[in-house]
PDB file of N, CA and C in Angstrom:
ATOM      1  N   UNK A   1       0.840  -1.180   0.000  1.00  0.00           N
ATOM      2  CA  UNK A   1       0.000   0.000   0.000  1.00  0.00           C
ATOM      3  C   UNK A   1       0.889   1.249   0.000  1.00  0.00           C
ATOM      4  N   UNK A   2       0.431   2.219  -0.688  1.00  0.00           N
ATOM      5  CA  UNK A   2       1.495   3.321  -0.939  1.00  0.00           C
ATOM      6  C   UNK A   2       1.193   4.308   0.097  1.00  0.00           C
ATOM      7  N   UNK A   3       1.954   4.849   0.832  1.00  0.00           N
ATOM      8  CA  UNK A   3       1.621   5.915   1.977  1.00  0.00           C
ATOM      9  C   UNK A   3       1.546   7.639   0.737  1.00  0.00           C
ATOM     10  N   UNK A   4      -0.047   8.032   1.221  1.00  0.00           N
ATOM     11  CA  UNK A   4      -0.065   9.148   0.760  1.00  0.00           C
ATOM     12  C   UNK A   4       0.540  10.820   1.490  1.00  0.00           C
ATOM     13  N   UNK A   5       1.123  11.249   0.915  1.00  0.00           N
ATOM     14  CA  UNK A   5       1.814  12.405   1.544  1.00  0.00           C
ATOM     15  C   UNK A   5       0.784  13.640   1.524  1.00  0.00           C
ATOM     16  N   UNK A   6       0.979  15.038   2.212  1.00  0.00           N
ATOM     17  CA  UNK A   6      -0.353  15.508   2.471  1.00  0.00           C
ATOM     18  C   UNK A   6       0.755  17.139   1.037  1.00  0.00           C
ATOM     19  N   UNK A   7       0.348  18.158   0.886  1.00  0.00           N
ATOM     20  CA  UNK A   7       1.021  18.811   0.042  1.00  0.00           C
ATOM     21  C   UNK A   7       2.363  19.176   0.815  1.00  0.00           C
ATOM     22  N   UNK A   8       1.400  19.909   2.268  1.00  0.00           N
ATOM     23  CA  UNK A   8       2.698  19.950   3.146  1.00  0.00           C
ATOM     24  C   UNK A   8       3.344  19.170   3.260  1.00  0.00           C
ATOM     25  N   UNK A   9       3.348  17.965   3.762  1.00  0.00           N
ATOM     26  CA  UNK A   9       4.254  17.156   4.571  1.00  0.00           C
ATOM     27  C   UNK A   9       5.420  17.229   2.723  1.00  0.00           C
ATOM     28  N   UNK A  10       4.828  17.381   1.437  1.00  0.00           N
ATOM     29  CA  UNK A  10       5.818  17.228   0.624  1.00  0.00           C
ATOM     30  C   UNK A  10       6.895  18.738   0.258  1.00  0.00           C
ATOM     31  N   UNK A  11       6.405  19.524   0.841  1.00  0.00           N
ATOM     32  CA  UNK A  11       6.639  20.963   0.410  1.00  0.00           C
ATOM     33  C   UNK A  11       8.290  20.766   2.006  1.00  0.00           C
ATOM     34  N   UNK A  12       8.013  20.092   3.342  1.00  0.00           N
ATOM     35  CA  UNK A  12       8.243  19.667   4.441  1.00  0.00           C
ATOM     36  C   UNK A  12       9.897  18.958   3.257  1.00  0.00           C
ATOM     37  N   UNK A  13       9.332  17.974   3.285  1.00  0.00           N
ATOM     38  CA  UNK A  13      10.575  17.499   2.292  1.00  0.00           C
ATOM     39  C   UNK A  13      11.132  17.997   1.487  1.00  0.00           C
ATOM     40  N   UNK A  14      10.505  18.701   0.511  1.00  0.00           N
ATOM     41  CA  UNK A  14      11.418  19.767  -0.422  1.00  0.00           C
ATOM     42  C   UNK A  14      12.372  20.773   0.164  1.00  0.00           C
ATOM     43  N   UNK A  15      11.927  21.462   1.031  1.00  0.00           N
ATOM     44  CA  UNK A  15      12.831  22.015   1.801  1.00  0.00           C
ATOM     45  C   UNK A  15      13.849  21.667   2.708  1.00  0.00           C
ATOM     46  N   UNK A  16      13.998  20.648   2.963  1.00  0.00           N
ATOM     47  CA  UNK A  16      14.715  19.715   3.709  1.00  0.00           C
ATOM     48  C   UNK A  16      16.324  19.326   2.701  1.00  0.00           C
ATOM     49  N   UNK A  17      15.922  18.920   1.323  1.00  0.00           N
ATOM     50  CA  UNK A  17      16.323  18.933  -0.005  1.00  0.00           C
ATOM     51  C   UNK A  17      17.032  20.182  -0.276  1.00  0.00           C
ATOM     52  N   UNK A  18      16.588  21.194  -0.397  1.00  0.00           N
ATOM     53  CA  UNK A  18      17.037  22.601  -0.680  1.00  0.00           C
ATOM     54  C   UNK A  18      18.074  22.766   0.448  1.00  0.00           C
ATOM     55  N   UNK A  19      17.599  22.597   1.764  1.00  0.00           N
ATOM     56  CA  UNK A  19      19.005  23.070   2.228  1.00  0.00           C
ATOM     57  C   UNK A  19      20.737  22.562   2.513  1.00  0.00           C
ATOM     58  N   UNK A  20      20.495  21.377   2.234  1.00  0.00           N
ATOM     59  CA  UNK A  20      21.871  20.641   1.792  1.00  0.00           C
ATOM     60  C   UNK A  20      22.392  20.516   3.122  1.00  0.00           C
ATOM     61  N   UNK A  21      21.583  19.913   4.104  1.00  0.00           N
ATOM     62  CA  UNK A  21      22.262  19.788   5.020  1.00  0.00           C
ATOM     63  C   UNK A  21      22.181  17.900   5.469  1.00  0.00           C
ATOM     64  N   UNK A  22      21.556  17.476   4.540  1.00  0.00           N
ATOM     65  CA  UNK A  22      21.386  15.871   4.591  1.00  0.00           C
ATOM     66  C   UNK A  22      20.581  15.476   3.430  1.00  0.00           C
ATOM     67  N   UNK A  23      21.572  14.624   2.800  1.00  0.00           N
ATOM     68  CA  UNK A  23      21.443  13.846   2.077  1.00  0.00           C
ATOM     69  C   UNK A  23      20.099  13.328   1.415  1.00  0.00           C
ATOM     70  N   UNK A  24      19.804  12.901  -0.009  1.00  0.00           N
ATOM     71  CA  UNK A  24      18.788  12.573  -0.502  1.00  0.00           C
ATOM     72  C   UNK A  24      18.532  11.276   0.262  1.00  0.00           C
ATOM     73  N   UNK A  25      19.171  10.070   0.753  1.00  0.00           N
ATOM     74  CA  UNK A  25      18.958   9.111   0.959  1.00  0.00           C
ATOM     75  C   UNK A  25      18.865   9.269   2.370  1.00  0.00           C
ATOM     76  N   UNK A  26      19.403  10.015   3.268  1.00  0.00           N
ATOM     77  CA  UNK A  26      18.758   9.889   4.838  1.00  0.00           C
ATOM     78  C   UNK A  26      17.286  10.872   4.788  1.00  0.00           C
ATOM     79  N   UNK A  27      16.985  12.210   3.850  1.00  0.00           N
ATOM     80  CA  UNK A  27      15.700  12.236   3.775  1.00  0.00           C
ATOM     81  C   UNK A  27      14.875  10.982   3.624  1.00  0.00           C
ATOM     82  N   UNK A  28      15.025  10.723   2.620  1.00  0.00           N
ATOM     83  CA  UNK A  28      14.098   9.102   1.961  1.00  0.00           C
ATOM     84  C   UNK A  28      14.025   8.470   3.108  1.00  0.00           C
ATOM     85  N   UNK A  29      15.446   8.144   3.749  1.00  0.00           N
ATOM     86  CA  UNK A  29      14.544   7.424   4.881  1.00  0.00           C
ATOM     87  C   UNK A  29      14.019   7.850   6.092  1.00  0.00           C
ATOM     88  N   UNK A  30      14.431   8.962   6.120  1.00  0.00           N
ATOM     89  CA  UNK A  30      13.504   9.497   7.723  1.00  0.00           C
ATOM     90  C   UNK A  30      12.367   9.784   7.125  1.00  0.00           C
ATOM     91  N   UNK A  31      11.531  10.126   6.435  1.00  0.00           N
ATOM     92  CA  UNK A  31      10.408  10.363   5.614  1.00  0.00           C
ATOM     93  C   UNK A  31      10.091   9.273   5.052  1.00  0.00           C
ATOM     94  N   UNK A  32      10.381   8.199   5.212  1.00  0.00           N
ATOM     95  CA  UNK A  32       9.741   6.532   4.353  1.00  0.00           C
ATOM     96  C   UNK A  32       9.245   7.372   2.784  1.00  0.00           C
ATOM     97  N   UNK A  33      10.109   7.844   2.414  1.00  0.00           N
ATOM     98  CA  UNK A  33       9.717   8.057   1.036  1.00  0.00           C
ATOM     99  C   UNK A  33      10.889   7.986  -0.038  1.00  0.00           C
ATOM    100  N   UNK A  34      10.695   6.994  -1.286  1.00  0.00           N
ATOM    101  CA  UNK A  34      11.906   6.981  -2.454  1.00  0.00           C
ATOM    102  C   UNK A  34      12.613   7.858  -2.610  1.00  0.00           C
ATOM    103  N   UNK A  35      13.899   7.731  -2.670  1.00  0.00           N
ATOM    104  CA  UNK A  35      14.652   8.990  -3.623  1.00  0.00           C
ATOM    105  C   UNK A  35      14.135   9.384  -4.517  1.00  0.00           C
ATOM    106  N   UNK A  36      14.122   8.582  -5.524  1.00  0.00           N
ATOM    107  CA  UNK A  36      13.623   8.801  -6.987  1.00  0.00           C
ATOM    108  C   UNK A  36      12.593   9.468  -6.578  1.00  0.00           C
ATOM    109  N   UNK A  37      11.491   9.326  -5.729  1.00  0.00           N
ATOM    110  CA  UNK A  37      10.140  10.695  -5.331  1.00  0.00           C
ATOM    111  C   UNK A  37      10.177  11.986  -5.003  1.00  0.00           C
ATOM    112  N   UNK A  38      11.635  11.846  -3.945  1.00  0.00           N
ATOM    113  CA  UNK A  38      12.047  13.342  -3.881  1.00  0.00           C
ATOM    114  C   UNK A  38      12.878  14.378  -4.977  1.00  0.00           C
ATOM    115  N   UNK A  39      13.279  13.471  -5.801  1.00  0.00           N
ATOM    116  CA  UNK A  39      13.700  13.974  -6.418  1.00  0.00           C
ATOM    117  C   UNK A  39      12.860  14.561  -7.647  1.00  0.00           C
ATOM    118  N   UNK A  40      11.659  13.818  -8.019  1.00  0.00           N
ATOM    119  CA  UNK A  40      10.564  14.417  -8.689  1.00  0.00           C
ATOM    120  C   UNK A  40       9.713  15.617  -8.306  1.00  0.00           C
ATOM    121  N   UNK A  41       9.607  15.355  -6.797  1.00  0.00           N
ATOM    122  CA  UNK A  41       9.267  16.580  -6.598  1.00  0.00           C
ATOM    123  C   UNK A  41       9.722  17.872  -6.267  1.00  0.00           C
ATOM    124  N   UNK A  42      11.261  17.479  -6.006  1.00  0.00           N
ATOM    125  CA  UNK A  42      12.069  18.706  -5.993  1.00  0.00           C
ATOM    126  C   UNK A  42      12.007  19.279  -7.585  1.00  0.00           C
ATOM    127  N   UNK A  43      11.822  18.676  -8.523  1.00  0.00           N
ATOM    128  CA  UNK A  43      11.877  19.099  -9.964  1.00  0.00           C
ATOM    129  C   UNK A  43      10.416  20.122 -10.065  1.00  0.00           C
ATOM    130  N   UNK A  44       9.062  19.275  -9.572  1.00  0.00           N
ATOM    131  CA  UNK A  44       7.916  20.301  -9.813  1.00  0.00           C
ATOM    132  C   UNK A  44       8.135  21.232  -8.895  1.00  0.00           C
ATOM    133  N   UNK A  45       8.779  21.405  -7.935  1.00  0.00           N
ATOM    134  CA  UNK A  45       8.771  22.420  -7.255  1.00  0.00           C
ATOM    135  C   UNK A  45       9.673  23.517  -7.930  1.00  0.00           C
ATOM    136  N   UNK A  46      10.938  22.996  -8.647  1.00  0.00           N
ATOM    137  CA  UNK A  46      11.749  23.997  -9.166  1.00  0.00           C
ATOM    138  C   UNK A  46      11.287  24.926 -10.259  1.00  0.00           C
ATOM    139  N   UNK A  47      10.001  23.822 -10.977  1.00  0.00           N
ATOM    140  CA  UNK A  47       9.590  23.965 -12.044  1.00  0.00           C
ATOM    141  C   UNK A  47       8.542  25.191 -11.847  1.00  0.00           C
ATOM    142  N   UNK A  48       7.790  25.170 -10.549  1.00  0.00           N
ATOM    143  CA  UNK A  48       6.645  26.139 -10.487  1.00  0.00           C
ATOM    144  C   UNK A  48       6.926  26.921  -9.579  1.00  0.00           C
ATOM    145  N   UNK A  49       8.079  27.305  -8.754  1.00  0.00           N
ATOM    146  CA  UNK A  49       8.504  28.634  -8.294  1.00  0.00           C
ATOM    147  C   UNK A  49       8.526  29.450  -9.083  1.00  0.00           C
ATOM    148  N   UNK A  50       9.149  29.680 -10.019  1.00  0.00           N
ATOM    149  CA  UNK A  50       8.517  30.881 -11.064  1.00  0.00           C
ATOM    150  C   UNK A  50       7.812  31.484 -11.267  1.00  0.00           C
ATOM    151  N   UNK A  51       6.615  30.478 -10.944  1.00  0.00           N
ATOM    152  CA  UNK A  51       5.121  31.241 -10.881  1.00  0.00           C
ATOM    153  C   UNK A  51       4.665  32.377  -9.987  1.00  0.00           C
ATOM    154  N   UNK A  52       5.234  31.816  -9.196  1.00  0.00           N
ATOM    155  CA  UNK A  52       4.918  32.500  -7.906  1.00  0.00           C
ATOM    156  C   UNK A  52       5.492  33.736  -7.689  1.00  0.00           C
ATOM    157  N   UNK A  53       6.195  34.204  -8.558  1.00  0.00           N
ATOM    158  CA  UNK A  53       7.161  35.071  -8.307  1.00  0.00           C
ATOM    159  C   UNK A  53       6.559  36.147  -9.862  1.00  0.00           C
ATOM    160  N   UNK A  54       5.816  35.652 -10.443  1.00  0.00           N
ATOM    161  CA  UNK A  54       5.265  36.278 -11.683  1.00  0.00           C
ATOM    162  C   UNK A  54       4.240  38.037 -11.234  1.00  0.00           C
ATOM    163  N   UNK A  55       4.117  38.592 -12.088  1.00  0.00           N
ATOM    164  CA  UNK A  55       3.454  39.897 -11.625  1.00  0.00           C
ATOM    165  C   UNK A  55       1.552  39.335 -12.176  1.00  0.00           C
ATOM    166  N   UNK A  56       1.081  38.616 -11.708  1.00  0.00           N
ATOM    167  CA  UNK A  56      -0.160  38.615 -12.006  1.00  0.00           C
ATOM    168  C   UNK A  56      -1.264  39.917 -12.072  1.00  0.00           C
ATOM    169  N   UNK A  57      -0.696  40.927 -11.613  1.00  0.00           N
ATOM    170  CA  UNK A  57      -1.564  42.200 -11.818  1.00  0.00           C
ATOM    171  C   UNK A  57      -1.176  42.885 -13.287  1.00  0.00           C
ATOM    172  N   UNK A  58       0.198  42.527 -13.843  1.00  0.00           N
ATOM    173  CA  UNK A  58      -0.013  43.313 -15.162  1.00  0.00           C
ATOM    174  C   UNK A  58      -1.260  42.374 -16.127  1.00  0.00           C
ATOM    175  N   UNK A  59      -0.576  40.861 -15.746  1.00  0.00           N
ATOM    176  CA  UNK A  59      -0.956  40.057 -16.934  1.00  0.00           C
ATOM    177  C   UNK A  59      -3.074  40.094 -16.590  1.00  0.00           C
ATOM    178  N   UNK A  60      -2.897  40.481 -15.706  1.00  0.00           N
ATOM    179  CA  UNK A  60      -4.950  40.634 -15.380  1.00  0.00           C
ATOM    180  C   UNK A  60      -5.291  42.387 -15.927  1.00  0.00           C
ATOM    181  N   UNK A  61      -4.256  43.185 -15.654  1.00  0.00           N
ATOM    182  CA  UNK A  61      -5.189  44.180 -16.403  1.00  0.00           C
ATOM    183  C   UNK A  61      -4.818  44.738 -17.344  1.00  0.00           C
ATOM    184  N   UNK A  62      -3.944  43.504 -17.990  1.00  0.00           N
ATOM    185  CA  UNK A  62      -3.966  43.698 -19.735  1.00  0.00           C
ATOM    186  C   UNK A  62      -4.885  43.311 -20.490  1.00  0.00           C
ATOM    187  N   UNK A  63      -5.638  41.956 -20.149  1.00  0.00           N
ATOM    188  CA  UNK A  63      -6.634  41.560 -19.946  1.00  0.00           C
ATOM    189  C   UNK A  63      -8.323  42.079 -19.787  1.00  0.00           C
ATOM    190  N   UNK A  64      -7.912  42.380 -18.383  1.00  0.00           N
ATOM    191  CA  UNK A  64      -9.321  43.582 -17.909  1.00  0.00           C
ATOM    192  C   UNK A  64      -9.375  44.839 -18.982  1.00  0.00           C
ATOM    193  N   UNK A  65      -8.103  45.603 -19.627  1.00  0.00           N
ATOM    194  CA  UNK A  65      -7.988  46.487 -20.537  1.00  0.00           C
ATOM    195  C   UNK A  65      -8.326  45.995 -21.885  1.00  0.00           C
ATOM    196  N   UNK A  66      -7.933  44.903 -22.286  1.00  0.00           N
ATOM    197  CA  UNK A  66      -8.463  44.373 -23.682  1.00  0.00           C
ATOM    198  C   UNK A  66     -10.105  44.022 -23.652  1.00  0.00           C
ATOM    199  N   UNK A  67     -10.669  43.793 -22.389  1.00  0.00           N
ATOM    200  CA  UNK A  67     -12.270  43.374 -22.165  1.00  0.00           C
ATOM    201  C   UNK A  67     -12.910  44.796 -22.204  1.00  0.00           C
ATOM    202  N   UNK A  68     -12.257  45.892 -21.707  1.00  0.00           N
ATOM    203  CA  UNK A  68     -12.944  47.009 -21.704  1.00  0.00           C
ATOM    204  C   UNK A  68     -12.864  47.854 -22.734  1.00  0.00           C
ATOM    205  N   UNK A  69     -11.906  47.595 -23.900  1.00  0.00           N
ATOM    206  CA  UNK A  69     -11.912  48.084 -24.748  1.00  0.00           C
ATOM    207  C   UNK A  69     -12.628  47.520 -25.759  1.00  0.00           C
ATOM    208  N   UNK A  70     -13.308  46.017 -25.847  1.00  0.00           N
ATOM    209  CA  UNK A  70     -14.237  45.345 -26.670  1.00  0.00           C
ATOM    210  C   UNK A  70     -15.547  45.933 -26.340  1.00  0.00           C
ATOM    211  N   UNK A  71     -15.499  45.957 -25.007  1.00  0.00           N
ATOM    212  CA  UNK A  71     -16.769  46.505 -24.468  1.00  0.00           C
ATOM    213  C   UNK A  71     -17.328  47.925 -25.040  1.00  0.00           C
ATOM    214  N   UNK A  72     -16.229  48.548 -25.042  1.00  0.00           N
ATOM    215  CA  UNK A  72     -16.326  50.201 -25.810  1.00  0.00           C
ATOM    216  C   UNK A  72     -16.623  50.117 -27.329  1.00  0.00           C
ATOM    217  N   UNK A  73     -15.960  49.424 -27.567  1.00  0.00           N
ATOM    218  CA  UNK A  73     -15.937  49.291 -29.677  1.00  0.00           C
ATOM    219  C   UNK A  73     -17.361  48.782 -29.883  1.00  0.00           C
ATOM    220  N   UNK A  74     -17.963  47.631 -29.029  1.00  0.00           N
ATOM    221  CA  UNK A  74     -19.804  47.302 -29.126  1.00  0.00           C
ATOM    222  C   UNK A  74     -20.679  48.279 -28.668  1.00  0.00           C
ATOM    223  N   UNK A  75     -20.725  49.167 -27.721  1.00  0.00           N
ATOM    224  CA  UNK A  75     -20.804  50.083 -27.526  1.00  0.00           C
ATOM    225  C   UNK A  75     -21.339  50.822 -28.641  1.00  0.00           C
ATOM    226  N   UNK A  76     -20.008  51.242 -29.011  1.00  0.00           N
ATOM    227  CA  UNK A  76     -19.850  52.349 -30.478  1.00  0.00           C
ATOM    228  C   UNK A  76     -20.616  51.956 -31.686  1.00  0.00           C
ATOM    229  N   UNK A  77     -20.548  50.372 -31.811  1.00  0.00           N
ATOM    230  CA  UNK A  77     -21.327  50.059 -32.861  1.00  0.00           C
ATOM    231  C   UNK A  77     -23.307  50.268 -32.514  1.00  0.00           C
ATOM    232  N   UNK A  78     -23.300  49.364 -31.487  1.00  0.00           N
ATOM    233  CA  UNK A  78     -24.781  49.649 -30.812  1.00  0.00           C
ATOM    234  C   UNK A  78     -25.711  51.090 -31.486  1.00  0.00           C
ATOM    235  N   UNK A  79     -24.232  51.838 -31.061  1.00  0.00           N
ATOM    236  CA  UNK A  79     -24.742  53.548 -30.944  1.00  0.00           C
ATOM    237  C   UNK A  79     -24.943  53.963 -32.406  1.00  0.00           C
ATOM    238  N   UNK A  80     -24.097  53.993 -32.980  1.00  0.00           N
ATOM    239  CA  UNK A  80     -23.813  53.628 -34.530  1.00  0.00           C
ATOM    240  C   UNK A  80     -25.363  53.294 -35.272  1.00  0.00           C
ATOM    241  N   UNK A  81     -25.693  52.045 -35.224  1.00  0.00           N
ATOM    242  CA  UNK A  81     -26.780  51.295 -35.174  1.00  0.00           C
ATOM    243  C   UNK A  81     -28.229  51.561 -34.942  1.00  0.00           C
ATOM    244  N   UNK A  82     -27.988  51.824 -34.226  1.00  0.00           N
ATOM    245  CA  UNK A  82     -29.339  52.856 -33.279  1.00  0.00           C
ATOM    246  C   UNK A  82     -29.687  54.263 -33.765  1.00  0.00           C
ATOM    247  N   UNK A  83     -28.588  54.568 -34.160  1.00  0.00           N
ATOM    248  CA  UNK A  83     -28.965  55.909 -34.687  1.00  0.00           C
ATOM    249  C   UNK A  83     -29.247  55.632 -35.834  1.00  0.00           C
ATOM    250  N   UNK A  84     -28.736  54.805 -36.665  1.00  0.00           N
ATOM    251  CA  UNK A  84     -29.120  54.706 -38.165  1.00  0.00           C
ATOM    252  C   UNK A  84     -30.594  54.554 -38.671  1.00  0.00           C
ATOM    253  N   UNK A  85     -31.119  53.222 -37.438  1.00  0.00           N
ATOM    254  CA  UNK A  85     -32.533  52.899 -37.663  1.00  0.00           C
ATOM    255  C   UNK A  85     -33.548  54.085 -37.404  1.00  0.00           C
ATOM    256  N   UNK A  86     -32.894  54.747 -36.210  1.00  0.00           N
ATOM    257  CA  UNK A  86     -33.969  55.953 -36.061  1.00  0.00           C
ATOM    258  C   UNK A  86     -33.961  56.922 -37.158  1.00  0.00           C
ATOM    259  N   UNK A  87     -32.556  56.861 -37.918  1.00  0.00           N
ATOM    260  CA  UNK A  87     -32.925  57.609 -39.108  1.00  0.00           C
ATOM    261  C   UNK A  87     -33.941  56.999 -40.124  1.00  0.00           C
ATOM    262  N   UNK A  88     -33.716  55.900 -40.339  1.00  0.00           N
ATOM    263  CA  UNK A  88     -34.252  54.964 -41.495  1.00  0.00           C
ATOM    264  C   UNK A  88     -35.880  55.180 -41.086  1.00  0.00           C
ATOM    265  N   UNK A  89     -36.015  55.253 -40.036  1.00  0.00           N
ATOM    266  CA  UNK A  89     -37.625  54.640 -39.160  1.00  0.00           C
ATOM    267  C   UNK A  89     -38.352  56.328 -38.599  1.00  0.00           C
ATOM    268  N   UNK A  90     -37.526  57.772 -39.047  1.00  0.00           N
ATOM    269  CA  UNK A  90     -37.801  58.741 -39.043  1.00  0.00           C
ATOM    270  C   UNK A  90     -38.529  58.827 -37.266  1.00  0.00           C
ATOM    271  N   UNK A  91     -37.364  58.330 -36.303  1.00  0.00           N
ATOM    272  CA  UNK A  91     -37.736  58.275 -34.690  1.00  0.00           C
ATOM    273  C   UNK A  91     -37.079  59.864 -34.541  1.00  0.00           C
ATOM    274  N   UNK A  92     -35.812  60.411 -35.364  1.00  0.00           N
ATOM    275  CA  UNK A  92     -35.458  61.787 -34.874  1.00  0.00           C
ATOM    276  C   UNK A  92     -36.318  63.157 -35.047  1.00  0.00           C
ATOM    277  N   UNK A  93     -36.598  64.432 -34.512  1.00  0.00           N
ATOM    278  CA  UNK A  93     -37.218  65.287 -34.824  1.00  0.00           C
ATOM    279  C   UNK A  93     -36.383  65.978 -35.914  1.00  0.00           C
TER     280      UNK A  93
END
């Protein structure tokens, strides 16, 4: 039966890893967990620190700015539109 690890208890090990103060194989075994496991997850961990470190406020209101500027251009057409029929349909004085 495979013992499931909780995120912490693996994040617990990764750091343990990072600081180079004992070995991949006495982790593995004070943690009953494979090398070969820690070492996979030292990889997703290396792999998605990056993220974390990313500016998520430009990349959202470049975003929020490209939505509000679609929003404006339908808008414009709407208006566009609306006025035409009231011409066509003689609604202006």
């Amino acid at each position: 039966m495979r013992k499931k690890h909780t995120p912490v208890q693996k994040v617990a090990i990764v750091l343990e890893t990072l600081k180079g103060e004992k070995t991949i194989n006495e982790i593995a075994s004070e943690y009953s967990v494979h090398p070969t496991q820690i070492h996979e997850w030292s990889k997703r961990a290396a792999e998605g620190l990056p993220s974390l470190f990313t500016d998520g406020r430009t990349q959202h209101g470049k975003s929020q700015d490209r939505l509000i500027g679609e929003l404006y251009r339908v808008i414009g057409e709407r208006e566009t539109e609306l006025s035409w029929l009231k011409k066509k349909l003689h609604l202006n004085p």
